[in-house]
C-alpha atoms as a PDB file:
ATOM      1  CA  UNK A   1     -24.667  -5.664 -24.223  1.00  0.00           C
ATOM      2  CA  UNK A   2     -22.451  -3.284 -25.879  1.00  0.00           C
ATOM      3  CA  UNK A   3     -24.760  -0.727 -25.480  1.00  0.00           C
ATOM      4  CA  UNK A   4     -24.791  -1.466 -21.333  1.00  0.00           C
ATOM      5  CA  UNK A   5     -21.480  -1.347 -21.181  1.00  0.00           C
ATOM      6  CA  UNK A   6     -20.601   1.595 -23.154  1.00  0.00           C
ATOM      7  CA  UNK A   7     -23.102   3.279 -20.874  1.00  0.00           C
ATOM      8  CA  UNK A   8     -21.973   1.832 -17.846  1.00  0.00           C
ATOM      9  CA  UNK A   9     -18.303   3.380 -18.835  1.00  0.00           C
ATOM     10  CA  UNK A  10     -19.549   6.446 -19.829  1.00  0.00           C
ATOM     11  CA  UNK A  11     -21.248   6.945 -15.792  1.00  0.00           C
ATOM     12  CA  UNK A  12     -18.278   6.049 -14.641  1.00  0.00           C
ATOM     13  CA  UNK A  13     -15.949   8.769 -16.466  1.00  0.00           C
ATOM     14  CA  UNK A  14     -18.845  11.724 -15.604  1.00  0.00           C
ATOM     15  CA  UNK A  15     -18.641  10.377 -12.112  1.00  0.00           C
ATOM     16  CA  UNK A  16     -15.204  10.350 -11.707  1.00  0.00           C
ATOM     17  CA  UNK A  17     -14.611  13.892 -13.507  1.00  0.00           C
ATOM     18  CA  UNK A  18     -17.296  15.584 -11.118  1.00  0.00           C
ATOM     19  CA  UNK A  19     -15.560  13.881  -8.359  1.00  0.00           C
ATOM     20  CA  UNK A  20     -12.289  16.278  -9.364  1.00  0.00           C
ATOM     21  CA  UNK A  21      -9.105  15.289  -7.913  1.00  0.00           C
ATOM     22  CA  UNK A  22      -8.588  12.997  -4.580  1.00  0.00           C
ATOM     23  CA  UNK A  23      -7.064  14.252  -1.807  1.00  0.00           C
ATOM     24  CA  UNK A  24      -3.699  14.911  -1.346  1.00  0.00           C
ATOM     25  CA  UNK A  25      -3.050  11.693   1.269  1.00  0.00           C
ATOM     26  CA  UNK A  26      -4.319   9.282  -1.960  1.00  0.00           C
ATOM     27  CA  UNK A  27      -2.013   6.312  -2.845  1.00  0.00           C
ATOM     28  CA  UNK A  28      -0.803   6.849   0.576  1.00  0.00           C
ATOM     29  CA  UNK A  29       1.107   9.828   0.607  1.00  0.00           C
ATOM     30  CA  UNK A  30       0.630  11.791   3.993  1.00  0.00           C
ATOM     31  CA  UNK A  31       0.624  16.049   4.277  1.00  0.00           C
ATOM     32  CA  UNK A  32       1.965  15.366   7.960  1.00  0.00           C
ATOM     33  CA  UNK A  33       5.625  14.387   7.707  1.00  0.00           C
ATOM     34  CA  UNK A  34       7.139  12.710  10.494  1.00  0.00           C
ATOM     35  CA  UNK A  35      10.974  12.402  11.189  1.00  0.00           C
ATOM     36  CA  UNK A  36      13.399  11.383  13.608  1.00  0.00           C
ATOM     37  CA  UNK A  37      15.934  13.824  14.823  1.00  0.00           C
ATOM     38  CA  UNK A  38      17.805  11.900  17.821  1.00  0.00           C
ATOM     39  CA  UNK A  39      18.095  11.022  21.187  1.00  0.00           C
ATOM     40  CA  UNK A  40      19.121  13.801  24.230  1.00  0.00           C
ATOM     41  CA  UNK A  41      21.493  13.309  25.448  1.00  0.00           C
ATOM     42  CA  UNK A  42      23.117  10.734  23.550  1.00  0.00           C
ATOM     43  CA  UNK A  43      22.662   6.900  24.354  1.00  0.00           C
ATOM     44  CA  UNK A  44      25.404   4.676  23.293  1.00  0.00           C
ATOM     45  CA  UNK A  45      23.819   1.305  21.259  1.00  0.00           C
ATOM     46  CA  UNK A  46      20.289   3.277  20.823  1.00  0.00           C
ATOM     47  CA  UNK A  47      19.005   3.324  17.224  1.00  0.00           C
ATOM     48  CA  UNK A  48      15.541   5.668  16.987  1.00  0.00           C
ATOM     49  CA  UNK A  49      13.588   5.882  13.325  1.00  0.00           C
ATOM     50  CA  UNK A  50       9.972   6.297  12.143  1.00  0.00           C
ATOM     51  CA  UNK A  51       7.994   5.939   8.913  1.00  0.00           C
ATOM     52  CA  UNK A  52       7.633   9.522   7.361  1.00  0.00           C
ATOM     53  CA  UNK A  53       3.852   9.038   7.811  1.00  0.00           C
ATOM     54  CA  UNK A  54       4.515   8.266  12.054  1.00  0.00           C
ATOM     55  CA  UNK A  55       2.500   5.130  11.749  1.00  0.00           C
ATOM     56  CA  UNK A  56       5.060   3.834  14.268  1.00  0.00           C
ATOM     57  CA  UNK A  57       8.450   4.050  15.852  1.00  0.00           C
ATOM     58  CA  UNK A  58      10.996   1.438  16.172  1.00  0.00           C
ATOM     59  CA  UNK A  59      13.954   2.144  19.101  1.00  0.00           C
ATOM     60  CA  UNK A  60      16.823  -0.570  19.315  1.00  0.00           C
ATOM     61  CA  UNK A  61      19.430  -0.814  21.980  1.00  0.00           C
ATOM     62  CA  UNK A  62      22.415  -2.858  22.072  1.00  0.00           C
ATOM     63  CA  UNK A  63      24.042  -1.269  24.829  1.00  0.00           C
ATOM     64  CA  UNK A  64      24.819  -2.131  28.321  1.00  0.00           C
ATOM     65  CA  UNK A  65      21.981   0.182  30.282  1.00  0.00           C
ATOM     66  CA  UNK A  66      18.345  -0.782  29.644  1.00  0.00           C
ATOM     67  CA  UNK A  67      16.164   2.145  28.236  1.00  0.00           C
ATOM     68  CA  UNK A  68      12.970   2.303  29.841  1.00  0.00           C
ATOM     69  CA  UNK A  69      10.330   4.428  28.072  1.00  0.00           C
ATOM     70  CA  UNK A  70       7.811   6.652  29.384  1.00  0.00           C
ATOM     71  CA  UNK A  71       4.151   6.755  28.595  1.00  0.00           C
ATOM     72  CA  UNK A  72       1.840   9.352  28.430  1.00  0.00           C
ATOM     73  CA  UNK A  73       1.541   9.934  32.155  1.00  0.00           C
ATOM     74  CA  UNK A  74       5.535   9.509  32.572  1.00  0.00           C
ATOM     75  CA  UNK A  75       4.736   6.109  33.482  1.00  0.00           C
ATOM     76  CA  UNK A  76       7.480   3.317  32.509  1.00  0.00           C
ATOM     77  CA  UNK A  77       5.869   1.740  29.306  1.00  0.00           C
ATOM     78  CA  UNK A  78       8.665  -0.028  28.179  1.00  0.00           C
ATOM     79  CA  UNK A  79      11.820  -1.460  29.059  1.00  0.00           C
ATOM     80  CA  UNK A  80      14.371  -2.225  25.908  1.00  0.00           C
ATOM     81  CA  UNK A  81      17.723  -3.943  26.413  1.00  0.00           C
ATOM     82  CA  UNK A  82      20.300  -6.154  24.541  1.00  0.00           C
ATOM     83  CA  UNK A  83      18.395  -9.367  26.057  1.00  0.00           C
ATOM     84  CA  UNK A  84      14.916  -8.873  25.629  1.00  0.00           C
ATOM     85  CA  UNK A  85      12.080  -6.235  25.594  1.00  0.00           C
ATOM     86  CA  UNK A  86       9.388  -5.779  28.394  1.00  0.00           C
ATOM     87  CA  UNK A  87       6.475  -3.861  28.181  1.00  0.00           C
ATOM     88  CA  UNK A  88       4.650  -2.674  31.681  1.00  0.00           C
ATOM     89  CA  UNK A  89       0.819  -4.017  32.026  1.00  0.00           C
ATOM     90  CA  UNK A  90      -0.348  -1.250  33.711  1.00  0.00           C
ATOM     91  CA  UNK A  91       0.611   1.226  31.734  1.00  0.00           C
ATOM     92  CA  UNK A  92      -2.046   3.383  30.061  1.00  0.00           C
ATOM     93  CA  UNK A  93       0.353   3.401  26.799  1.00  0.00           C
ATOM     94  CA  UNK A  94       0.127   0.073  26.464  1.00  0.00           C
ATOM     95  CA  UNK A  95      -4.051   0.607  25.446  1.00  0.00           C
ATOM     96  CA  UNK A  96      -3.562   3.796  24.450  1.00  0.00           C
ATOM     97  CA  UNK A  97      -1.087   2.753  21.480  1.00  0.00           C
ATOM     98  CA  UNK A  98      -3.448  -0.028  19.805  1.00  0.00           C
ATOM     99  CA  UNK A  99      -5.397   2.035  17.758  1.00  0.00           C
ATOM    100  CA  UNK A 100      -4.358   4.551  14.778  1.00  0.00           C
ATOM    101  CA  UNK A 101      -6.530   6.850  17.324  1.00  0.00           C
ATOM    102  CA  UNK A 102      -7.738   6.548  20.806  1.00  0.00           C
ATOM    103  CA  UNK A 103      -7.799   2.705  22.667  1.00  0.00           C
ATOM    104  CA  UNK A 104      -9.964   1.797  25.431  1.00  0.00           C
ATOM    105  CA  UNK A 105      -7.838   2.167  29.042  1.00  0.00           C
ATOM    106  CA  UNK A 106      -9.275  -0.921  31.189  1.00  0.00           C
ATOM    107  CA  UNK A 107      -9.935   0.131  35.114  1.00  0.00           C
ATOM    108  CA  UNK A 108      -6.902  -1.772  36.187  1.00  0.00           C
ATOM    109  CA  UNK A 109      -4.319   0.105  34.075  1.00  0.00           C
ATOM    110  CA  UNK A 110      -2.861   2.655  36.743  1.00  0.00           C
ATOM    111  CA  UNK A 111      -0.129   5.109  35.616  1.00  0.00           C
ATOM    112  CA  UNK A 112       0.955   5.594  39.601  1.00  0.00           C
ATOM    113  CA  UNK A 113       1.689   1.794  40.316  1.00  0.00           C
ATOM    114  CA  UNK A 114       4.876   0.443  40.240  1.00  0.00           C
ATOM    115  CA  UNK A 115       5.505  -1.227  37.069  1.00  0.00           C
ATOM    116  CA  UNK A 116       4.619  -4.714  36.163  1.00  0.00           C
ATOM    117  CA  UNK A 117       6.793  -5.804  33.325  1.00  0.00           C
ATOM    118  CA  UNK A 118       5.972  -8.569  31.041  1.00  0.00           C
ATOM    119  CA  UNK A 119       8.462  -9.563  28.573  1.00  0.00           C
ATOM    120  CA  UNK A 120       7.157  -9.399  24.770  1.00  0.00           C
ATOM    121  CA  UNK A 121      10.646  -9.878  22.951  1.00  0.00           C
ATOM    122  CA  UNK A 122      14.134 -11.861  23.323  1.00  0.00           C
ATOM    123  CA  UNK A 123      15.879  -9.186  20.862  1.00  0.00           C
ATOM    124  CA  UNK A 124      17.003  -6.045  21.099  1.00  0.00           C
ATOM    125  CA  UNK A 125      14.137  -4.125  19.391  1.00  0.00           C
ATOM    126  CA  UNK A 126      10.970  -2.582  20.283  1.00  0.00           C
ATOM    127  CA  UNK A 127       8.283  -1.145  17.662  1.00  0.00           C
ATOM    128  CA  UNK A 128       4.928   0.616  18.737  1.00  0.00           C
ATOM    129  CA  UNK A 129       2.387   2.947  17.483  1.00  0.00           C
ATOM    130  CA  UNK A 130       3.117   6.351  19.393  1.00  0.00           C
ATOM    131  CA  UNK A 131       0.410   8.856  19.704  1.00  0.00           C
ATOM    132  CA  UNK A 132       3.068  11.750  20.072  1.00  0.00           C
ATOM    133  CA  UNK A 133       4.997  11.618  16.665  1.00  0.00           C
ATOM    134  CA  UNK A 134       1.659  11.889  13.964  1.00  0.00           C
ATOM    135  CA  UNK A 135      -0.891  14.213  13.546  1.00  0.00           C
ATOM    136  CA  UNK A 136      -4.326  13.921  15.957  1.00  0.00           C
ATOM    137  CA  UNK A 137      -6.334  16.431  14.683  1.00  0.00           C
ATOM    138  CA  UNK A 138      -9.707  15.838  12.425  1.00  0.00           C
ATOM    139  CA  UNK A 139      -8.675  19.254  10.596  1.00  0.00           C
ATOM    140  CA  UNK A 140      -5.700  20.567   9.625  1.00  0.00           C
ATOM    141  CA  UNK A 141      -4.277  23.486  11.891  1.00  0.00           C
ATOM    142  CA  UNK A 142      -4.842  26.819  12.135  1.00  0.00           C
ATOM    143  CA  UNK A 143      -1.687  27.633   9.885  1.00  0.00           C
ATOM    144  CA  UNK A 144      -2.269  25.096   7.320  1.00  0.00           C
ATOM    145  CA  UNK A 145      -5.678  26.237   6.520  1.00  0.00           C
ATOM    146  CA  UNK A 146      -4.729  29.873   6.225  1.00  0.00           C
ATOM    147  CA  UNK A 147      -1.784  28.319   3.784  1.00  0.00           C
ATOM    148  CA  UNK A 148      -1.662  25.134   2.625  1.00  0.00           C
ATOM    149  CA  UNK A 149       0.343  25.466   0.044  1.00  0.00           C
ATOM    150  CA  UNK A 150       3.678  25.576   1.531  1.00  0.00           C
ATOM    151  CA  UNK A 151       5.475  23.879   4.529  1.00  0.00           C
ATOM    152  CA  UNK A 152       4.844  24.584   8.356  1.00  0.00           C
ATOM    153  CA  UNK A 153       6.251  22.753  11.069  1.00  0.00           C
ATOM    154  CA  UNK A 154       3.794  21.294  13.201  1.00  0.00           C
ATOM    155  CA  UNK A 155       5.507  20.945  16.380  1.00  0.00           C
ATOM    156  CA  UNK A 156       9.228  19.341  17.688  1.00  0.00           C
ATOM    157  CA  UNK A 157       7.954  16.185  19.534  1.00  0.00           C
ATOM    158  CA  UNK A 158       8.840  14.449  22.346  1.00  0.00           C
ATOM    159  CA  UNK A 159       9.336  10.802  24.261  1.00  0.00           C
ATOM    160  CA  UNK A 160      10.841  11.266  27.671  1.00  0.00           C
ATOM    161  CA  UNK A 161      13.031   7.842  28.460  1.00  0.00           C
ATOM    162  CA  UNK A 162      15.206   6.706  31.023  1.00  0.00           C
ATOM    163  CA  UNK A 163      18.684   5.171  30.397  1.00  0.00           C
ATOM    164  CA  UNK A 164      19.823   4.618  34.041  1.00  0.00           C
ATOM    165  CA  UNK A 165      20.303   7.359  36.036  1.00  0.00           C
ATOM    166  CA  UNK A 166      20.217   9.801  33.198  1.00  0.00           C
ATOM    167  CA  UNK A 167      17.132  11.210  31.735  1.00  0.00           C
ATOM    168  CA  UNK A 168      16.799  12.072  27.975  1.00  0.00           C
ATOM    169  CA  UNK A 169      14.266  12.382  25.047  1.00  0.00           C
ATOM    170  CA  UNK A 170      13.676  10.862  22.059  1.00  0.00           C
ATOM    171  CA  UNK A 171      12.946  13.998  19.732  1.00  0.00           C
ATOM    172  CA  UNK A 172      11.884  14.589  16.402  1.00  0.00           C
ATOM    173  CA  UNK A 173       9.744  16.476  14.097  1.00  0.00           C
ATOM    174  CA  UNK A 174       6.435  16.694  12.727  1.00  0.00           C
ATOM    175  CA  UNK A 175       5.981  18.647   9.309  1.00  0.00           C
ATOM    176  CA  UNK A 176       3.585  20.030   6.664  1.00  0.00           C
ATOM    177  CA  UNK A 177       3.929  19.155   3.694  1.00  0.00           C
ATOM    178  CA  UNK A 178       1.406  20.104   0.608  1.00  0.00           C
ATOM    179  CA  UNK A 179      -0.263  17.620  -0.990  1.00  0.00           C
ATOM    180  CA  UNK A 180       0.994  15.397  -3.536  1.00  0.00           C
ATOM    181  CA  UNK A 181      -0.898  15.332  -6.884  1.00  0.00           C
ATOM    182  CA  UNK A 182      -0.718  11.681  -7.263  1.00  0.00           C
ATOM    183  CA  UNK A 183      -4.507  12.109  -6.808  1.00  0.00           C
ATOM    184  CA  UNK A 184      -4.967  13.255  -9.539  1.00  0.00           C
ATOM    185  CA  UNK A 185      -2.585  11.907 -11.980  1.00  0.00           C
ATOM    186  CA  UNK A 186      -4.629   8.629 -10.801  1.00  0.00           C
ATOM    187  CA  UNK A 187      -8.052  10.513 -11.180  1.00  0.00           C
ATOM    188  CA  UNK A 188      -7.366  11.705 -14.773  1.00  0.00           C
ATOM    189  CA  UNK A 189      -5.703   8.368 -15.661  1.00  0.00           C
ATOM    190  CA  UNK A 190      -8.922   6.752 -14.526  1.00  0.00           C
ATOM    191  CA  UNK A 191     -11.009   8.946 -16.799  1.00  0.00           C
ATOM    192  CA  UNK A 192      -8.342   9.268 -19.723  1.00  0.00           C
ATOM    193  CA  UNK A 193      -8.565   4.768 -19.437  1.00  0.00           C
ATOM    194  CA  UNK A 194     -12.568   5.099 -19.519  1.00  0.00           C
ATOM    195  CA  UNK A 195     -12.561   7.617 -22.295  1.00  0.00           C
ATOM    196  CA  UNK A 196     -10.448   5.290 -24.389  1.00  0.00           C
ATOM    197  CA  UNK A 197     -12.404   1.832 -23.957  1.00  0.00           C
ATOM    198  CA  UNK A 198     -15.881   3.893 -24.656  1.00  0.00           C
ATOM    199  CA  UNK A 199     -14.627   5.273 -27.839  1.00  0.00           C
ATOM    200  CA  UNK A 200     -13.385   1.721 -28.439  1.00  0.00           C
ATOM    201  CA  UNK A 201     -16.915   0.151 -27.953  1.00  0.00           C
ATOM    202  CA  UNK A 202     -18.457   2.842 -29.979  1.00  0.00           C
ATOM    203  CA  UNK A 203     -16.367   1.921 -33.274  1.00  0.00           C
ATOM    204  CA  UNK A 204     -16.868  -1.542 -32.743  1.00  0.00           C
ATOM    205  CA  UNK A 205     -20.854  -1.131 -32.428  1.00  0.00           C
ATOM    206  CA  UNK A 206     -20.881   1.578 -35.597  1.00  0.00           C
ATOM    207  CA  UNK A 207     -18.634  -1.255 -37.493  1.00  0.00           C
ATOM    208  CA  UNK A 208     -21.202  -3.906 -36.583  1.00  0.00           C
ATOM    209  CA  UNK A 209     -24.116  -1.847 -37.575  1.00  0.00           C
ATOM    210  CA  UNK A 210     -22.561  -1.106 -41.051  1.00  0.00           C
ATOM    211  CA  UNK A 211     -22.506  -5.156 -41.370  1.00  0.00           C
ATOM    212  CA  UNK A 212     -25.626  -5.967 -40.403  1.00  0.00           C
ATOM    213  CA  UNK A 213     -27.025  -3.300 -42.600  1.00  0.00           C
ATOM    214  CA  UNK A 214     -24.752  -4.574 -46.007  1.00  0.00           C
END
């Protein structure tokens, strides 16, 4: 049993070391670097921030003018105010925005239609997955594969909205950053922990040997 396990443990280690370290997003730590940088022009009670890793955005308003928010298509998407949140039901954004990639758009979604809102909130406060603020791509970029060991910005994004008659953007960032080696600090602490219990089992076997054969 000792034997299995020692041997078991020992896979383990050689599998992990020929594995090398993980990638740099392991533990959760993104290369792509998102980050709020404002609102243009300027929208008194309007509160804009984002996860570094863009998994969403959150947009408050406590002011007097509702802030309506355009989708992909500049269609209105949503509408946030000091009373309540609406979201429009035919906006493409609103299927778009349910997956981490692509969602399915349904026939009756129409970005040219007037809007039909549906309220999804009584507060002030609006938070949605936003295709615009993250990185798309399968592969990295062109400049972070001919250097990837420094920092590139990525692009300045962009989310057109509406605050009555004026129309702004919320705007922000999206950076490069390289890699974090928690990856491997956890790769090599997996193998250094492995390493450690085998050589454990072993003296424990050799000392049960020696007893059997006294």
């Amino acid at each position: 049993m000792r034997r299995s396990a020692a041997a078991l443990l020992t896979l383990l280690a050689v599998s992990l070391m020929a594995s090398g370290p993980l990638p740099a997003y392991a533990g959760g730590f993104s290369t792509y670097v998102t980050k709020v940088t404002g609102i243009q022009p300027s929208v008194p009670g309007v509160r804009i921030t984002a996860p570094s890793n863009g998994e969403d955005i959150n947009v408050s308003n406590t002011g007097a003018t509702p802030l309506i928010v355009e989708g992909y298509q500049h269609d209105q998407y949503l509408k946030i105010t000091a009373h309540g949140v609406w979201q429009n039901k035919l906006s493409p954004a609103v299927y778009l925005n349910k997956e981490q990639t692509i969602g399915n758009v349904p026939d009756d979604a129409n970005a040219t239609k007037p809007p039909e809102w549906v309220k999804i909130s009584d507060g002030h406060h609006a938070q949605w997955h936003d295709h615009r603020i993250h990185w798309m791509g399968v592969a990295n970029p062109p400049v972070v594969q001919q250097d990837p060991k420094h920092a590139h910005l990525i692009t300045t994004w962009k989310i057109p909205v509406i605050s009555g008659a004026t129309r702004g953007d919320i705007v922000g960032t999206l950076t490069y950053q390289p890699g974090s080696h928690l990856g491997s600090y956890l790769t090599y602490g997996a193998i250094g922990l492995a390493v450690v219990v085998i050589l454990g089992l072993q003296v424990v076997i050799l000392r049960r040997r020696r007893q059997l054969a006294t």
